[in-house]
PDB file of N, CA and C in Angstrom:
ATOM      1  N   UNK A   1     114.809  97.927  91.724  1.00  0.00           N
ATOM      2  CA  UNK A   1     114.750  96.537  92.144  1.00  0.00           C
ATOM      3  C   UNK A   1     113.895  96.456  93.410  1.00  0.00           C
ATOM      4  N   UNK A   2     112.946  95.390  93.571  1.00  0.00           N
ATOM      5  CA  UNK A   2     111.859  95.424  94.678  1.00  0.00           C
ATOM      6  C   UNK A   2     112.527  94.872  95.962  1.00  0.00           C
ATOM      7  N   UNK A   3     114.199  94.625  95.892  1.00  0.00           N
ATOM      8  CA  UNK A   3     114.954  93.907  97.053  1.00  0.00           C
ATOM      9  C   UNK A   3     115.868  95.565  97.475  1.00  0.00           C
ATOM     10  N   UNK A   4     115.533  95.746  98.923  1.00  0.00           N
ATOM     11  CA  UNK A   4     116.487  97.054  99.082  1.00  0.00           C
ATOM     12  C   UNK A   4     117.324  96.326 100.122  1.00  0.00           C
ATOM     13  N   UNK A   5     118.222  96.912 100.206  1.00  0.00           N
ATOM     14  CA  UNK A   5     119.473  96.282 101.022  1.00  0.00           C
ATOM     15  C   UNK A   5     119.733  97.199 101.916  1.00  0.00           C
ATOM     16  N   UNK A   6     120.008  96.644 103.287  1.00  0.00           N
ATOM     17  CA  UNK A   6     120.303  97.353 104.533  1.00  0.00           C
ATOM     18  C   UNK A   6     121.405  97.508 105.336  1.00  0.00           C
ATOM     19  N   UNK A   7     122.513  97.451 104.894  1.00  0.00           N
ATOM     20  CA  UNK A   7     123.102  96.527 105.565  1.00  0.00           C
ATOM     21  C   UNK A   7     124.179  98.263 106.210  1.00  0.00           C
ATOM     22  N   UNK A   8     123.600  99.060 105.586  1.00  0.00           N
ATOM     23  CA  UNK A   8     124.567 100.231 105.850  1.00  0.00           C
ATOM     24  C   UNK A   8     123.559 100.680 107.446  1.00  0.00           C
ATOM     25  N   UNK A   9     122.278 100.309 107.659  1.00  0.00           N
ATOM     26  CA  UNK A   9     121.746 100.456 108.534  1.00  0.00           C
ATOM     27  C   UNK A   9     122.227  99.680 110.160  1.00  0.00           C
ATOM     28  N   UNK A  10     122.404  98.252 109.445  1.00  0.00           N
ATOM     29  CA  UNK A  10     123.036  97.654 110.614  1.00  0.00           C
ATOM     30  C   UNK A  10     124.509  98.402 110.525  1.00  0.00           C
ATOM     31  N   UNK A  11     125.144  98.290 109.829  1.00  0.00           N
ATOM     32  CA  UNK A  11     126.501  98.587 110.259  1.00  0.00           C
ATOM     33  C   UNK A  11     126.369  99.592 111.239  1.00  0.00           C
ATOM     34  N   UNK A  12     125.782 101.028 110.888  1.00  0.00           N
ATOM     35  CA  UNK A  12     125.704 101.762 111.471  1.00  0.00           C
ATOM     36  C   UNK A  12     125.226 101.820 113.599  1.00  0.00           C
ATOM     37  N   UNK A  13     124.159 100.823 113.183  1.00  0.00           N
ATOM     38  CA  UNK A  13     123.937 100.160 114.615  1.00  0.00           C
ATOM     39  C   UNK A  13     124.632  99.492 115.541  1.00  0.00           C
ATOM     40  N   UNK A  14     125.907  99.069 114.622  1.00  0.00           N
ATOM     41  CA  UNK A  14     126.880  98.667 115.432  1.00  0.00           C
ATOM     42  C   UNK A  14     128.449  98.918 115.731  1.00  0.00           C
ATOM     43  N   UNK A  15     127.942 100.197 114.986  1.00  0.00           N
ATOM     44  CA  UNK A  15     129.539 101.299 114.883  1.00  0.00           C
ATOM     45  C   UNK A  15     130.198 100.282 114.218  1.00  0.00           C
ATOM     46  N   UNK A  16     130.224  99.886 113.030  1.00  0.00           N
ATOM     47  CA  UNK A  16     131.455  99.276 112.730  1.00  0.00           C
ATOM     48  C   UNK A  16     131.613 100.116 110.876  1.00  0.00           C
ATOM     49  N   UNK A  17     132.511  99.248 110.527  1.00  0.00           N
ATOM     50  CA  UNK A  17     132.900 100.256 109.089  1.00  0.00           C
ATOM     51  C   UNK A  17     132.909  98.998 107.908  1.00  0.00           C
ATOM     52  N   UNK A  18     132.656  99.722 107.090  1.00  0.00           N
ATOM     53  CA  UNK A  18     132.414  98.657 105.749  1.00  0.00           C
ATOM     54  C   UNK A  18     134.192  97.849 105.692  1.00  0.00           C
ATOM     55  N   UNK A  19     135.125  98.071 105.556  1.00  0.00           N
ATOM     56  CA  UNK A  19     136.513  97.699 105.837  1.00  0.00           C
ATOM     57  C   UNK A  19     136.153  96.753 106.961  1.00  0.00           C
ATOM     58  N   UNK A  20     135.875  96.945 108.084  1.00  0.00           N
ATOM     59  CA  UNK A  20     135.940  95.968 109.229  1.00  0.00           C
ATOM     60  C   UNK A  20     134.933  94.633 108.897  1.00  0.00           C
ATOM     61  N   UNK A  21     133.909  95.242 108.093  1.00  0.00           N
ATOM     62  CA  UNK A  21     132.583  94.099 108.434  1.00  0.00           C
ATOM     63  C   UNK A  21     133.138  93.672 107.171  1.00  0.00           C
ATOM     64  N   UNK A  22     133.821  93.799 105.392  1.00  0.00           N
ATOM     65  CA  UNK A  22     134.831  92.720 104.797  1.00  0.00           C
ATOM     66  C   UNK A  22     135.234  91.984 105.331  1.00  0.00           C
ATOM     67  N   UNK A  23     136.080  92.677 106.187  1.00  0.00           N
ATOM     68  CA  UNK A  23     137.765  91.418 106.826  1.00  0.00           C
ATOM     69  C   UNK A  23     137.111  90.223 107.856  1.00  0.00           C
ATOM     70  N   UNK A  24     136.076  91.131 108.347  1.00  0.00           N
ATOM     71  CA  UNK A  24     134.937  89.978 109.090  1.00  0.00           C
ATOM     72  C   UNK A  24     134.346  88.721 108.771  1.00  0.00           C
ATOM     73  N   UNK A  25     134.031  89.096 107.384  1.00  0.00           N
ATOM     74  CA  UNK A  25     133.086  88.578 106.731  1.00  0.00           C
ATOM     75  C   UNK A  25     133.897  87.676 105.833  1.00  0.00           C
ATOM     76  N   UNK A  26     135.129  88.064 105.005  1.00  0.00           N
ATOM     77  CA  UNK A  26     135.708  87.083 104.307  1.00  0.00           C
ATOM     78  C   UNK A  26     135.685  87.869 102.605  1.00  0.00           C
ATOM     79  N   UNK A  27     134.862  88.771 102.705  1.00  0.00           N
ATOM     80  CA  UNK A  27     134.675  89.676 101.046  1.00  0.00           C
ATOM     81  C   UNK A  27     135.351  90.729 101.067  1.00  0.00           C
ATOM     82  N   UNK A  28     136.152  91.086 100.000  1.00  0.00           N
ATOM     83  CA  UNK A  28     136.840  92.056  99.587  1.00  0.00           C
ATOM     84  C   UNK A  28     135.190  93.568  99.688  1.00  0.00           C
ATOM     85  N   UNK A  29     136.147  94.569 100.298  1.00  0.00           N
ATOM     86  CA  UNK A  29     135.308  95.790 100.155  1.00  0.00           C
ATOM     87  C   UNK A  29     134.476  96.294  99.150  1.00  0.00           C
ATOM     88  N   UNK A  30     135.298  96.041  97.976  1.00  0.00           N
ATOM     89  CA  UNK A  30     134.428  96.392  96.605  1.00  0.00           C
ATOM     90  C   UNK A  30     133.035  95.490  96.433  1.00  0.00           C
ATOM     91  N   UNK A  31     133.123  94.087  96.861  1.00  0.00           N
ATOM     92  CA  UNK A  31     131.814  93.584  96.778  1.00  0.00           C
ATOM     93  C   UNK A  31     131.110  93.704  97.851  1.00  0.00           C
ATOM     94  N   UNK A  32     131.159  93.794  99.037  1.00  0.00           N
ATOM     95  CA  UNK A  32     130.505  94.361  99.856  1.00  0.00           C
ATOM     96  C   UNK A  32     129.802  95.862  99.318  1.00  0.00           C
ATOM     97  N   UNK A  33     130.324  96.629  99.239  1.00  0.00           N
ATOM     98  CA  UNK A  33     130.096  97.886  98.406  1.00  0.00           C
ATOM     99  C   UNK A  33     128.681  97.487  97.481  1.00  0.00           C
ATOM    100  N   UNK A  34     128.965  96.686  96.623  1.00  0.00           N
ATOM    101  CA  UNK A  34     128.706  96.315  95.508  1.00  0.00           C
ATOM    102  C   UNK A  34     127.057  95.694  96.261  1.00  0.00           C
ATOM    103  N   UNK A  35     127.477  94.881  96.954  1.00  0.00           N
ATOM    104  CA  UNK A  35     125.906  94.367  98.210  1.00  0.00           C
ATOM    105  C   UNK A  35     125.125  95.472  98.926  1.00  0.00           C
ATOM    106  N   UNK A  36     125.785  96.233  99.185  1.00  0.00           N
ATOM    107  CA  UNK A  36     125.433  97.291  99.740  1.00  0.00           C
ATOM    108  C   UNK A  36     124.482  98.365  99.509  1.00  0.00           C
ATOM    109  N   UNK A  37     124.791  98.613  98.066  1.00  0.00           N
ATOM    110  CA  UNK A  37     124.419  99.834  97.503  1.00  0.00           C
ATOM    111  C   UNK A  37     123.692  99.090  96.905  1.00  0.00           C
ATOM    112  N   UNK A  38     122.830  97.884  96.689  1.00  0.00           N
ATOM    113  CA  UNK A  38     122.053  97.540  96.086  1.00  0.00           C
ATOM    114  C   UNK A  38     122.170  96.866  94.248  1.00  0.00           C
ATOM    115  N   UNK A  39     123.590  96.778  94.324  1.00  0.00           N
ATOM    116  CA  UNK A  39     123.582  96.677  92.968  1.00  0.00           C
ATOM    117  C   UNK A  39     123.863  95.362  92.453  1.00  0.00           C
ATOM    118  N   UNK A  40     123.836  94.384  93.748  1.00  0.00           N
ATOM    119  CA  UNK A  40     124.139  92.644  93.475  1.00  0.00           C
ATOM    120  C   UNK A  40     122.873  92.219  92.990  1.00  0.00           C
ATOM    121  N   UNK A  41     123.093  91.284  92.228  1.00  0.00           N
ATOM    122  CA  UNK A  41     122.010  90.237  91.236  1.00  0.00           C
ATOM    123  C   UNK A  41     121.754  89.680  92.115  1.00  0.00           C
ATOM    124  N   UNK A  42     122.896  88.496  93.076  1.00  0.00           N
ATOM    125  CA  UNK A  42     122.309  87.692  94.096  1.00  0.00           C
ATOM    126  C   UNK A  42     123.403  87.797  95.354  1.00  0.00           C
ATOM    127  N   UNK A  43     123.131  86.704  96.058  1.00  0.00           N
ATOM    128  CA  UNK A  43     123.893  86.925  97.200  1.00  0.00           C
ATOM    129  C   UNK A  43     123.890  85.461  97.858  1.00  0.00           C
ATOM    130  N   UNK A  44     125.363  85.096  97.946  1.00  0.00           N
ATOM    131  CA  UNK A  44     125.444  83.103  98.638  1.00  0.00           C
ATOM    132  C   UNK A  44     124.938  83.393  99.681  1.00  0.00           C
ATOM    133  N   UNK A  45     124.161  82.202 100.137  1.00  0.00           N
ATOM    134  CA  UNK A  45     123.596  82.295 101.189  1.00  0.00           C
ATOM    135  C   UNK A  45     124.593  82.128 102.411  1.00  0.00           C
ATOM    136  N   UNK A  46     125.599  81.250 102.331  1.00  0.00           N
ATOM    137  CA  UNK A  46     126.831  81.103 103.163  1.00  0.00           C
ATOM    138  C   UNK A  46     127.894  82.640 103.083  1.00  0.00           C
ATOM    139  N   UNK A  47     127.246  83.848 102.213  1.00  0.00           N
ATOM    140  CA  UNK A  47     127.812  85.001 102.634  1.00  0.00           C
ATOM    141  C   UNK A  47     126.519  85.571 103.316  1.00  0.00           C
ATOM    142  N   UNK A  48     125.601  85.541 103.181  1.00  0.00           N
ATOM    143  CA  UNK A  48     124.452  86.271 103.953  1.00  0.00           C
ATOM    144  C   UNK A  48     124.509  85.832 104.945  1.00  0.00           C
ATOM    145  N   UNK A  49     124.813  84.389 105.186  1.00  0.00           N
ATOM    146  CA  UNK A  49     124.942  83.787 106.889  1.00  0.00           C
ATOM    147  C   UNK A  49     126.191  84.762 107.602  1.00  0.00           C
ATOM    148  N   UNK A  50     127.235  84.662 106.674  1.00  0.00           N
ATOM    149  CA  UNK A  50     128.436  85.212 107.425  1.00  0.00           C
ATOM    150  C   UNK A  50     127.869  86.832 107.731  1.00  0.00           C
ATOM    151  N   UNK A  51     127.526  87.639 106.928  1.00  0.00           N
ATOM    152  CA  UNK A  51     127.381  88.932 107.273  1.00  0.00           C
ATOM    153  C   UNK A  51     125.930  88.554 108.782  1.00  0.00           C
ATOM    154  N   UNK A  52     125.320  87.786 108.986  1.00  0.00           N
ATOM    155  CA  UNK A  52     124.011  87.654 109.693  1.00  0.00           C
ATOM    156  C   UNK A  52     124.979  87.468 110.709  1.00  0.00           C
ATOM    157  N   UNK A  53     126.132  86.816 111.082  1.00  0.00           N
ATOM    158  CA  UNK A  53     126.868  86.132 112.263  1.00  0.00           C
ATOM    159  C   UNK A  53     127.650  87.136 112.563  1.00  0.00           C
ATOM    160  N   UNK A  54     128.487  88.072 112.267  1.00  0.00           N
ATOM    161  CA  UNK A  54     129.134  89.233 112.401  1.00  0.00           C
ATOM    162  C   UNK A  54     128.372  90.621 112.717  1.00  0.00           C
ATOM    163  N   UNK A  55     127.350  90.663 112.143  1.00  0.00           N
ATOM    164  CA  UNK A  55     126.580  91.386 112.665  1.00  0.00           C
ATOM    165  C   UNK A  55     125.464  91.052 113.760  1.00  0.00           C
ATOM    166  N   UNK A  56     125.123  89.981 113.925  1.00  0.00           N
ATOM    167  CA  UNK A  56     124.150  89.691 115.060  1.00  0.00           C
ATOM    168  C   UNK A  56     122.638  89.992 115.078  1.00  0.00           C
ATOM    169  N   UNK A  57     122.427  89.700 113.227  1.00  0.00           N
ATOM    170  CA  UNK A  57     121.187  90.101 113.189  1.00  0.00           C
ATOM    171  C   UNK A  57     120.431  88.763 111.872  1.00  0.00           C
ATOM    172  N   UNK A  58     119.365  88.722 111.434  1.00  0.00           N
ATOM    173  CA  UNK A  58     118.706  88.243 110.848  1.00  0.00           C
ATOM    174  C   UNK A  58     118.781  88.444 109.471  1.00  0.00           C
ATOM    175  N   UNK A  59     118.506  87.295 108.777  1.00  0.00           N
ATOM    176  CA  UNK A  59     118.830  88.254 107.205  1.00  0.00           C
ATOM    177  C   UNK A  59     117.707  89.150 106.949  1.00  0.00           C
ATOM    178  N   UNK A  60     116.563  89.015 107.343  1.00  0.00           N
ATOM    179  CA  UNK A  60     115.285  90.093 107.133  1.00  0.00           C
ATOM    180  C   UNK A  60     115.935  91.599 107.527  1.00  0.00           C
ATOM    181  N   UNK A  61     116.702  91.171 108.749  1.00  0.00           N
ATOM    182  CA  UNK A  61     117.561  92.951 108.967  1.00  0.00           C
ATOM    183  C   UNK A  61     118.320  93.348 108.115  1.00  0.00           C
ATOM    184  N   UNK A  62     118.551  92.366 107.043  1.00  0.00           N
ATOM    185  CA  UNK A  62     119.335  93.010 105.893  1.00  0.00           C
ATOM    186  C   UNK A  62     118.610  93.676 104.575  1.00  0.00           C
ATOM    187  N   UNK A  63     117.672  92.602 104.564  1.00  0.00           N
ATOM    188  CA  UNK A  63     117.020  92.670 103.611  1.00  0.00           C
ATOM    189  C   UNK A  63     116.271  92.962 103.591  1.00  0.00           C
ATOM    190  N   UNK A  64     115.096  93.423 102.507  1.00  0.00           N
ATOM    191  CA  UNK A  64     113.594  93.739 102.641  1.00  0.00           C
ATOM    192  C   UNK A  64     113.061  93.861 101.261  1.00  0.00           C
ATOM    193  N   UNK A  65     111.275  92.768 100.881  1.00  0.00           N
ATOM    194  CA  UNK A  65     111.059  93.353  99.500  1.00  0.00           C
ATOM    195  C   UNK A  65     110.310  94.828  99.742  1.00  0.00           C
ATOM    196  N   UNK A  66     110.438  95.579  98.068  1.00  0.00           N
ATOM    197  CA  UNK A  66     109.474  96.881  98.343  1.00  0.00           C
ATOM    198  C   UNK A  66     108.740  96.866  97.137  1.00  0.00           C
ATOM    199  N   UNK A  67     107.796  97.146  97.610  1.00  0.00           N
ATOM    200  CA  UNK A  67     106.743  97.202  95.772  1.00  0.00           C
ATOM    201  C   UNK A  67     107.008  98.473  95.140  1.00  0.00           C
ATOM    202  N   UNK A  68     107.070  97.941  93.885  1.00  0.00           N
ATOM    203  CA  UNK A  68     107.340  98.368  92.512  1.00  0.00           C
ATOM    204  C   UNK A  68     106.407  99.672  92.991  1.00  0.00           C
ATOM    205  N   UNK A  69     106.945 100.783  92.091  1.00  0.00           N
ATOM    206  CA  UNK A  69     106.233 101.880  91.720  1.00  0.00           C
ATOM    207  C   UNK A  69     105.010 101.652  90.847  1.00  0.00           C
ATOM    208  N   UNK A  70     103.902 102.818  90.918  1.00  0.00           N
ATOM    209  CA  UNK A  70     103.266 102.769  89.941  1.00  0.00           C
ATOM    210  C   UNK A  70     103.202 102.336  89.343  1.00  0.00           C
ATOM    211  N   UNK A  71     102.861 101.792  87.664  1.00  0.00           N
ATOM    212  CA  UNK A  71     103.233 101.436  86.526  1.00  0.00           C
ATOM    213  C   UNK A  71     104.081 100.639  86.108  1.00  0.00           C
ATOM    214  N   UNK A  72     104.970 100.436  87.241  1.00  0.00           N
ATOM    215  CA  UNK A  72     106.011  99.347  86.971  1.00  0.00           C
ATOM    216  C   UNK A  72     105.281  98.393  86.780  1.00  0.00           C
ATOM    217  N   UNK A  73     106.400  97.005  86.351  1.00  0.00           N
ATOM    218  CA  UNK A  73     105.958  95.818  86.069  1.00  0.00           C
ATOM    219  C   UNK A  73     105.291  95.225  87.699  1.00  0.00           C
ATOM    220  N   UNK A  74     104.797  94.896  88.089  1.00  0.00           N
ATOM    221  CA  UNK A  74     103.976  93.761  89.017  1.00  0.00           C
ATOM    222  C   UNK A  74     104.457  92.379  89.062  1.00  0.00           C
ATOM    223  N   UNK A  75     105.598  92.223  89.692  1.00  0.00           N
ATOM    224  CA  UNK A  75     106.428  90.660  89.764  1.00  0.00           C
ATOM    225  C   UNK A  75     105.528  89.667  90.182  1.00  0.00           C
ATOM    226  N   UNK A  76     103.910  89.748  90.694  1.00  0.00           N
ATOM    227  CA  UNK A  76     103.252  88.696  91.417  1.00  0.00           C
ATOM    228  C   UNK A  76     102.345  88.658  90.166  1.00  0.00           C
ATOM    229  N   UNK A  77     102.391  89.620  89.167  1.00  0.00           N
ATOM    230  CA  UNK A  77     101.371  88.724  88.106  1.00  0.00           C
ATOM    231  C   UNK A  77     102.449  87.540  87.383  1.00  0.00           C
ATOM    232  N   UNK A  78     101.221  87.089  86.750  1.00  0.00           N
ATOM    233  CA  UNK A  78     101.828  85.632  85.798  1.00  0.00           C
ATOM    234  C   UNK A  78     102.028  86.531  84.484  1.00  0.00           C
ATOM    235  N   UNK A  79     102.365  84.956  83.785  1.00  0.00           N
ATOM    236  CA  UNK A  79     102.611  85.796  82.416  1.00  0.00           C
ATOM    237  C   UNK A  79     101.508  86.273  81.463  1.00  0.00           C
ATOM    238  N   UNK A  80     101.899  86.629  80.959  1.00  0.00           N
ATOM    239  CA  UNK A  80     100.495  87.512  80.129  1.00  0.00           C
ATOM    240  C   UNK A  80      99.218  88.296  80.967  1.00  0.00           C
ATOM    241  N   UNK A  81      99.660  88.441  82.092  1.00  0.00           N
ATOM    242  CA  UNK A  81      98.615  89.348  82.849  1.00  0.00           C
ATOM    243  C   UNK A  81      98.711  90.729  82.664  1.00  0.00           C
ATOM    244  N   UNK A  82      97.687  91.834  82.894  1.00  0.00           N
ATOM    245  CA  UNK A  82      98.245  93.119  82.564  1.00  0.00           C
ATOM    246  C   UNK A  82      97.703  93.882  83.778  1.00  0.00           C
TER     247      UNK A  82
END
């Protein structure tokens, strides 16, 4: 996925623990987890605010796009482009 998720980076920056930044935040651990490791489809923006306000950072510090490998598909062509 060209969206990598950071959020184990901030935590780390702010000594805190995936358990603490949940109960913080209002999300059970497993979906945090689940945000974490990169494996969410999407993300409410009123939870990205909350994790941005508890942590004290920007959502860009969470987030970041990365280009596709090689050969992969190219998300900025249109359709039928090759």
């Amino acid at each position: 996925m060209p969206i990598a998720v950071d959020i184990d980076v901030m935590l780390a920056k702010r000594k805190m623990s995936v358990g603490e930044l949940a109960d913080r935040v209002g999300i059970t651990p497993a979906n945090l987890a689940v945000l974490k490791n990169g494996r969410a489809k999407a993300v409410r923006f009123a939870t990205l605010a909350a994790l941005c306000d508890v942590l004290k950072c920007q959502p860009g510090d969470l987030l970041r796009w990365v280009a596709e490998e090689a050969g992969g598909d190219d998300l900025r062509a249109g359709p039928g482009a090759s």
